[in-house]
N, C-alpha and C. Protein backbone atom coordinates (compact mmCIF):
# COMPACT_ATOMS: atom_id res chain seq x y z
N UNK A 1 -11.98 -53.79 -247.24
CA UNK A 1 -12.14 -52.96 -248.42
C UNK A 1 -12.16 -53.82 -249.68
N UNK A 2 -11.17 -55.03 -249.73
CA UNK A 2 -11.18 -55.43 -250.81
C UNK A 2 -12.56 -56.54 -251.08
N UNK A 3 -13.55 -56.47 -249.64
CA UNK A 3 -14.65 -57.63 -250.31
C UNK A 3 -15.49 -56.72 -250.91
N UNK A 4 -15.91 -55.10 -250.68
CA UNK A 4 -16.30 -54.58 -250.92
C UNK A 4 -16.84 -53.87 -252.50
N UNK A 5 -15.28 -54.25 -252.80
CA UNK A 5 -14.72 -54.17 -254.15
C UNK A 5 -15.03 -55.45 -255.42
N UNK A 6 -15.06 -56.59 -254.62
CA UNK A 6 -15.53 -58.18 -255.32
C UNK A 6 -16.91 -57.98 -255.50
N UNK A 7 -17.11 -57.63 -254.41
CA UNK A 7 -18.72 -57.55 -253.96
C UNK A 7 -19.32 -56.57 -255.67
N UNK A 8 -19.24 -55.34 -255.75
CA UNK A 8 -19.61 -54.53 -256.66
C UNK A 8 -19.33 -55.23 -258.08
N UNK A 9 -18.10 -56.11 -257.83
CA UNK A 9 -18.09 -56.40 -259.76
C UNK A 9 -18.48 -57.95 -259.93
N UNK A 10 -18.75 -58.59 -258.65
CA UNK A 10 -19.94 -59.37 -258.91
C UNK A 10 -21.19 -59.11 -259.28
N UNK A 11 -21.72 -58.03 -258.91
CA UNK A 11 -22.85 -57.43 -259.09
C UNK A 11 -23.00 -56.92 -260.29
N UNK A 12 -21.67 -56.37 -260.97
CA UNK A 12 -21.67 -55.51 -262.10
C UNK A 12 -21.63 -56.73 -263.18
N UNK A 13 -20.92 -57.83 -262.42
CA UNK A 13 -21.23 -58.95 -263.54
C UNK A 13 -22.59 -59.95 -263.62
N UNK A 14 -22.79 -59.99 -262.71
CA UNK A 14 -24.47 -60.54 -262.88
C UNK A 14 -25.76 -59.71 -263.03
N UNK A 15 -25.46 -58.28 -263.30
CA UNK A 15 -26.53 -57.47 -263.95
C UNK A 15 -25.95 -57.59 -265.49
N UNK A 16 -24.74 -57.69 -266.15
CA UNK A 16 -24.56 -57.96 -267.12
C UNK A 16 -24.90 -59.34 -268.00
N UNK A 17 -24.62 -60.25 -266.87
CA UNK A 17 -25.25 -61.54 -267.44
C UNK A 17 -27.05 -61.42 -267.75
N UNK A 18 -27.36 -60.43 -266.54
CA UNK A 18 -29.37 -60.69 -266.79
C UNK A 18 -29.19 -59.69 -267.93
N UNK A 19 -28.98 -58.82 -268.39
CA UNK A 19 -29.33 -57.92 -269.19
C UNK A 19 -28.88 -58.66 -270.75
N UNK A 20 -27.70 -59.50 -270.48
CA UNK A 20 -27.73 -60.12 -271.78
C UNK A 20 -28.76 -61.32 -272.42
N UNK A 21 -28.95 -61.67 -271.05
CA UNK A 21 -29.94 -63.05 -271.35
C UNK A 21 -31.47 -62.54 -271.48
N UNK A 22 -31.92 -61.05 -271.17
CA UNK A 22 -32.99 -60.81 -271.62
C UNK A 22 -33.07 -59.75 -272.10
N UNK A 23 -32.14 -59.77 -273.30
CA UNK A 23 -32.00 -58.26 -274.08
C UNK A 23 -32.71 -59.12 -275.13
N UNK A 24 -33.42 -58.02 -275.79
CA UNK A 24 -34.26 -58.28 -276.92
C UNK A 24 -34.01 -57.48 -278.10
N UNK A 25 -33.73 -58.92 -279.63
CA UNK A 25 -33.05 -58.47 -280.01
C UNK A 25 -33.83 -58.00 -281.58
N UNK A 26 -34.86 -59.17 -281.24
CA UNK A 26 -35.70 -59.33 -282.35
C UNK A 26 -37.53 -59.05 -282.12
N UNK A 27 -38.12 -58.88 -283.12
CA UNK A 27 -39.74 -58.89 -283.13
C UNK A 27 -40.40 -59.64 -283.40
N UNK A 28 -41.03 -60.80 -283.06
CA UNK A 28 -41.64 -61.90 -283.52
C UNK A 28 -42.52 -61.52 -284.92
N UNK A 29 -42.20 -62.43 -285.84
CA UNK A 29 -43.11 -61.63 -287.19
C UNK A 29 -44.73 -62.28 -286.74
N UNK A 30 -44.72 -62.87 -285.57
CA UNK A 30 -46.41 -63.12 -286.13
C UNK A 30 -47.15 -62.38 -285.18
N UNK A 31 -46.56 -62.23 -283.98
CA UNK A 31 -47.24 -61.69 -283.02
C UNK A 31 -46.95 -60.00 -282.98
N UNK A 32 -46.43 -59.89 -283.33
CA UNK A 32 -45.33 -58.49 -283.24
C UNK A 32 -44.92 -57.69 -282.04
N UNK A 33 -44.43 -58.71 -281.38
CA UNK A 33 -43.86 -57.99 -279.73
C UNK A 33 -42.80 -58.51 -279.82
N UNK A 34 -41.74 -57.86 -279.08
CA UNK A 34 -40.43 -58.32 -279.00
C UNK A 34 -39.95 -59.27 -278.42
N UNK A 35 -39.18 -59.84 -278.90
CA UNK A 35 -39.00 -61.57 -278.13
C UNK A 35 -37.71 -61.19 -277.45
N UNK A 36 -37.67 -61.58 -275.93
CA UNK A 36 -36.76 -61.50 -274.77
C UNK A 36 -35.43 -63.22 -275.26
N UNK A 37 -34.52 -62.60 -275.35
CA UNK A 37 -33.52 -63.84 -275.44
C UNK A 37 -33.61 -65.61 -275.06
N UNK A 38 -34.76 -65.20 -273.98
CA UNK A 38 -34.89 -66.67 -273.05
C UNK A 38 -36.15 -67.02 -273.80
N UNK A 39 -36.98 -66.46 -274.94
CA UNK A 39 -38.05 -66.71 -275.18
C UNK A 39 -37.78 -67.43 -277.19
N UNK A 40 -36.85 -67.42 -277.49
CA UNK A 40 -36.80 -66.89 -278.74
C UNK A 40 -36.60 -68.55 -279.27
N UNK A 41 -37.24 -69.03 -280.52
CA UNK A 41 -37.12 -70.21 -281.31
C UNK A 41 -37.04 -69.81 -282.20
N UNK A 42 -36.32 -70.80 -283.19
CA UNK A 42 -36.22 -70.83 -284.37
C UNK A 42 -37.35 -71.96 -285.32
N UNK A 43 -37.94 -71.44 -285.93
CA UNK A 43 -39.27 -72.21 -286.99
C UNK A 43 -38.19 -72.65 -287.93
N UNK A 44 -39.00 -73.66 -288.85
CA UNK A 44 -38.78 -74.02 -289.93
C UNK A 44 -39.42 -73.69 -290.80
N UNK A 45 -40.10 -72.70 -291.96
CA UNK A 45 -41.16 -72.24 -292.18
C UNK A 45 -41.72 -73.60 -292.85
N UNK A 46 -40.43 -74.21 -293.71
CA UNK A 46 -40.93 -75.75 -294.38
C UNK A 46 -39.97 -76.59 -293.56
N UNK A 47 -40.71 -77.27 -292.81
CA UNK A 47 -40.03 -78.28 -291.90
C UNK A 47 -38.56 -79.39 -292.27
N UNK A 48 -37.89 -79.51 -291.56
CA UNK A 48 -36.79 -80.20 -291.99
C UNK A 48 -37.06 -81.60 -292.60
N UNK A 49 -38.25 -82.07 -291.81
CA UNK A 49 -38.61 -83.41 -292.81
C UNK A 49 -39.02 -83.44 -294.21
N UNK A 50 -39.53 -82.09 -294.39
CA UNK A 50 -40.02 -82.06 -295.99
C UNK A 50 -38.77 -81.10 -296.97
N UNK A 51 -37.62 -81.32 -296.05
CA UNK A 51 -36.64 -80.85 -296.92
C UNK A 51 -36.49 -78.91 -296.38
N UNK A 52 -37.23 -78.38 -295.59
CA UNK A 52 -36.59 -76.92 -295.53
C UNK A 52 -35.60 -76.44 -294.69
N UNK A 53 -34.95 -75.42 -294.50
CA UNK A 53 -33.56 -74.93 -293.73
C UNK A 53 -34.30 -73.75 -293.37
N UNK A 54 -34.74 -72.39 -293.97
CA UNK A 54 -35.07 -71.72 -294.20
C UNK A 54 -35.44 -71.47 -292.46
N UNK A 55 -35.15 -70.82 -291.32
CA UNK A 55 -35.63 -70.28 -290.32
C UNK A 55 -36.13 -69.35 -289.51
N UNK A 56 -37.31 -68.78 -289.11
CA UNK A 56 -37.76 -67.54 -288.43
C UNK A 56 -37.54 -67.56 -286.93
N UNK A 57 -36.97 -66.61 -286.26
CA UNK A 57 -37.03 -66.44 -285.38
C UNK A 57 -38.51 -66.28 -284.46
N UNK A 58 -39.10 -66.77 -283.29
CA UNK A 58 -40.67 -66.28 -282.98
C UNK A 58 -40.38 -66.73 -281.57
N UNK A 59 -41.48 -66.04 -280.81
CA UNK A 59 -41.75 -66.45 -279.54
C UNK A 59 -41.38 -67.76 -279.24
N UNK A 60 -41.41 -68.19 -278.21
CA UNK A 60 -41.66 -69.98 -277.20
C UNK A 60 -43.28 -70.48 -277.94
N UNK A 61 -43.74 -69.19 -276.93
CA UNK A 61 -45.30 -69.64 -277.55
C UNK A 61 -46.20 -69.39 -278.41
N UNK A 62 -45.61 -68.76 -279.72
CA UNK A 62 -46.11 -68.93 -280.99
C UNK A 62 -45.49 -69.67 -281.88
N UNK A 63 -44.18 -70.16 -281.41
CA UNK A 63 -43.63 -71.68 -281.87
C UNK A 63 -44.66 -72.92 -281.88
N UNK A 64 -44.29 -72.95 -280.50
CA UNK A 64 -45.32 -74.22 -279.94
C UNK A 64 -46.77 -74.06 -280.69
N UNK A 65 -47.53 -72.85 -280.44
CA UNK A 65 -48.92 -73.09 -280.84
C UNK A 65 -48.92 -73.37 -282.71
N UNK A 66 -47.73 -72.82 -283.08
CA UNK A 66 -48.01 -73.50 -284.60
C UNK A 66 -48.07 -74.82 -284.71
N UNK A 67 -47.22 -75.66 -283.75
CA UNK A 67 -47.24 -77.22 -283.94
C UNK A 67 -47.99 -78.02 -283.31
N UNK A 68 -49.11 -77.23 -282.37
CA UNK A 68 -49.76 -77.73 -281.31
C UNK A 68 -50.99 -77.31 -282.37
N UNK A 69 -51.18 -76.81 -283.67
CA UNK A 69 -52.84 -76.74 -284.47
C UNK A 69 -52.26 -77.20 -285.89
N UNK A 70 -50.98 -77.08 -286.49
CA UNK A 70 -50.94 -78.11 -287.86
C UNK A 70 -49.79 -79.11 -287.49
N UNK A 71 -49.91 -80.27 -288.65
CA UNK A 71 -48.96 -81.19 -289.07
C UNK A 71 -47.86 -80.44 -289.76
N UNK A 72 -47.06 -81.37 -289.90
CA UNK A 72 -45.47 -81.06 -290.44
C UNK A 72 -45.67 -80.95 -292.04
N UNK A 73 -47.17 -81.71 -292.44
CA UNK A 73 -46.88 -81.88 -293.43
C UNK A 73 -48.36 -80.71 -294.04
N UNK A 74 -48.96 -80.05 -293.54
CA UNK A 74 -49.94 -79.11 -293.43
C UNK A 74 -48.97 -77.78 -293.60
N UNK A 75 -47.86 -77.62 -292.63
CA UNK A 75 -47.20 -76.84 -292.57
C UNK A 75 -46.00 -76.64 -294.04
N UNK A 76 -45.89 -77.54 -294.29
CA UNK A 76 -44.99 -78.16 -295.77
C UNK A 76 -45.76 -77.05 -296.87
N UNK A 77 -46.93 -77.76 -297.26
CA UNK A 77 -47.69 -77.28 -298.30
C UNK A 77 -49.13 -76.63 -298.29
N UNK A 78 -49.83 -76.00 -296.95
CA UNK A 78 -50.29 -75.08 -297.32
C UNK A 78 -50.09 -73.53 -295.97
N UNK A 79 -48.72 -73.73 -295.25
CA UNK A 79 -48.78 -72.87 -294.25
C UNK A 79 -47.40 -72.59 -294.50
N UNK A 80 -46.59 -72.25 -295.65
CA UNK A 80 -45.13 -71.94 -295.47
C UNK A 80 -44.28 -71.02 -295.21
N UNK A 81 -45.58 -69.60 -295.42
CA UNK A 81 -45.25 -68.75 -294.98
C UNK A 81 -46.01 -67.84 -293.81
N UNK A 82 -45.21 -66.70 -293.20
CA UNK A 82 -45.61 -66.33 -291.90
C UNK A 82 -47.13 -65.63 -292.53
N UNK A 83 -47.49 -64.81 -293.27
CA UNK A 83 -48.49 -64.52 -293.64
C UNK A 83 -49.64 -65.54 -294.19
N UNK A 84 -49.26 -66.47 -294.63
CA UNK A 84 -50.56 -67.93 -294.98
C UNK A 84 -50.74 -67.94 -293.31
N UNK A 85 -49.47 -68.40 -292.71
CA UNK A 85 -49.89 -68.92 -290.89
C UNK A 85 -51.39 -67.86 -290.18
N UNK A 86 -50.80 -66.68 -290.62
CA UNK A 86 -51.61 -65.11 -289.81
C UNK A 86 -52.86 -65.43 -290.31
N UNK A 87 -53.24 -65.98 -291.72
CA UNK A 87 -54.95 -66.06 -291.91
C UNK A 87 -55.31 -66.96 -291.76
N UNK A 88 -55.07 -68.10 -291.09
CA UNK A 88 -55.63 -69.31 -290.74
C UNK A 88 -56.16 -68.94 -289.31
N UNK A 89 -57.68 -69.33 -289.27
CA UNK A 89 -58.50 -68.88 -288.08
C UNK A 89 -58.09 -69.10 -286.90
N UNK A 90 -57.74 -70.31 -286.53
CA UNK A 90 -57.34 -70.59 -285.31
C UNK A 90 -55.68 -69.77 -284.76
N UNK A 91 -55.23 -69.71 -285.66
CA UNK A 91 -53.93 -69.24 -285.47
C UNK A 91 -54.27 -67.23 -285.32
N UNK A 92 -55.02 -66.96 -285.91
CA UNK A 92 -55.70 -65.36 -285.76
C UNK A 92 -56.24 -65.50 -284.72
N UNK A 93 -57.10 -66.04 -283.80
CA UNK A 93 -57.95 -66.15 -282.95
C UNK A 93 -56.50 -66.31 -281.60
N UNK A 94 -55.28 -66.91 -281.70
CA UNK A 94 -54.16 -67.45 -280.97
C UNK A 94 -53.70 -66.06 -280.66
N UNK A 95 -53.57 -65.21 -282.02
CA UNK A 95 -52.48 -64.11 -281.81
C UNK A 95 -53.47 -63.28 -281.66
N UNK A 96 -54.69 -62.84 -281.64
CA UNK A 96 -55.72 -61.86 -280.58
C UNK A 96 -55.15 -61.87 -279.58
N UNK A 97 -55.19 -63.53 -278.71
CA UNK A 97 -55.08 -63.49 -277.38
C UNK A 97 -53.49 -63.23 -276.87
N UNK A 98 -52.60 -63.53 -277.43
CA UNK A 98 -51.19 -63.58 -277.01
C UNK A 98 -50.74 -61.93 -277.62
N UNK A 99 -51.15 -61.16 -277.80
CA UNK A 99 -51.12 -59.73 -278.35
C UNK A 99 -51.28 -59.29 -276.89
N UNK A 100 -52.10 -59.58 -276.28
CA UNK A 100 -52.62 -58.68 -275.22
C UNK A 100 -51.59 -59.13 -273.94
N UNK A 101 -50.95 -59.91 -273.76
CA UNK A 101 -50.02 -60.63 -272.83
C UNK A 101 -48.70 -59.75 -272.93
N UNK A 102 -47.77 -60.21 -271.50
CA UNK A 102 -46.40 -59.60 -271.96
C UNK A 102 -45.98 -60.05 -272.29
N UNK A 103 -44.33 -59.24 -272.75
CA UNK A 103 -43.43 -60.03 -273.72
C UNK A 103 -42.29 -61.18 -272.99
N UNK A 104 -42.83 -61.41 -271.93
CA UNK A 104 -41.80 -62.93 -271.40
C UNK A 104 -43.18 -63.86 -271.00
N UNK A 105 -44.62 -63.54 -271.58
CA UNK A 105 -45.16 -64.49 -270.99
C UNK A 105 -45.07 -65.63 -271.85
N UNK A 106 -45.30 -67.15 -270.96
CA UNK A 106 -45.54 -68.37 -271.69
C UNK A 106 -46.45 -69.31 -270.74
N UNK A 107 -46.83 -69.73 -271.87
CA UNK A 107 -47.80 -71.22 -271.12
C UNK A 107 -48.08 -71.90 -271.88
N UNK A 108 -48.05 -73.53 -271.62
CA UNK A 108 -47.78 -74.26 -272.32
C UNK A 108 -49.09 -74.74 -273.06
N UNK A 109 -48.79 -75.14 -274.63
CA UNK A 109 -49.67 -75.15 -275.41
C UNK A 109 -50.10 -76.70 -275.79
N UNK A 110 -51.48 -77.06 -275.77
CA UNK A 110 -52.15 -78.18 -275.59
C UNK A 110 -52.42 -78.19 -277.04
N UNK A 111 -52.05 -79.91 -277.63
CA UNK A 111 -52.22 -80.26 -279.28
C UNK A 111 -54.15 -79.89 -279.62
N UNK A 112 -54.19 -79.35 -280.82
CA UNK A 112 -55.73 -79.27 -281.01
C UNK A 112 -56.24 -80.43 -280.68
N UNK A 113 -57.65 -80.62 -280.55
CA UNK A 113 -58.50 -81.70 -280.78
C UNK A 113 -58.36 -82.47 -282.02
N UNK A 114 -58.06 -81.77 -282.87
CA UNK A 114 -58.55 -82.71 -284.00
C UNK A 114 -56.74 -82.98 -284.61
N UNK A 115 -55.59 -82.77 -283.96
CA UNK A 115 -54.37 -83.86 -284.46
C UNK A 115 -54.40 -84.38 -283.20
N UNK A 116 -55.36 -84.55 -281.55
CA UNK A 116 -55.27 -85.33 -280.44
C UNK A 116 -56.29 -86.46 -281.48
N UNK A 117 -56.80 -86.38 -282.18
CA UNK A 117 -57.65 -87.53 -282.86
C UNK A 117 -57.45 -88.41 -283.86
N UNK A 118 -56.08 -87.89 -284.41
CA UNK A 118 -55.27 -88.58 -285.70
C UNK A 118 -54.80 -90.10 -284.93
């Protein structure tokens, strides 16, 4: 009787652990789907090298794809905020496609061509 009993609040504790680790708490401001706990980064909107603190919460992979199409220093002075990011083409053309995906998907994001050429 008593494994029976371990048994259930093991269970009751590792559905509590998954439900915490993929409770969602926040909305990504660029993509606008909800970001799952295991998915969630923090941006710099002005990067720590050019002096900013200032942080947004966003997806894995609308993190990555911001740093995988500008520089640190592109991002500094003409991308500082989440709305400049949203009208830059390539980054609109990013969140078309990641709109239509679910909210724990990821895959890993390849540097543009043209900072693979810097």
């Amino acid at each position: 009787m008593t494994g029976r009993i371990k048994k259930k609040k093991m269970l009751a504790l590792l559905d509590d652990a998954w439900a915490e680790k993929n409770k969602v708490d926040d909305v990504c401001p660029l993509c606008g789907r909800p970001i799952p706990g295991h998915q969630k980064d923090a941006h710099h909107l002005i990067p720590k090298s050019h002096g900013g603190s200032l942080t947004v919460d966003l997806h894995r992979i609308c993190h990555r794809q911001i740093h995988a199409l500008f520089t640190e220093t592109e991002l500094a002075r003409q991308f500082s905020t989440i709305e400049l990011l949203k009208q830059q083409d390539a980054m609109r053309h990013f969140l078309t496609w990641v709109k239509t995906k679910p909210d724990f998907f990821f895959e890993k994001s390849r540097k543009s061509a043209r900072l693979r050429s810097k």
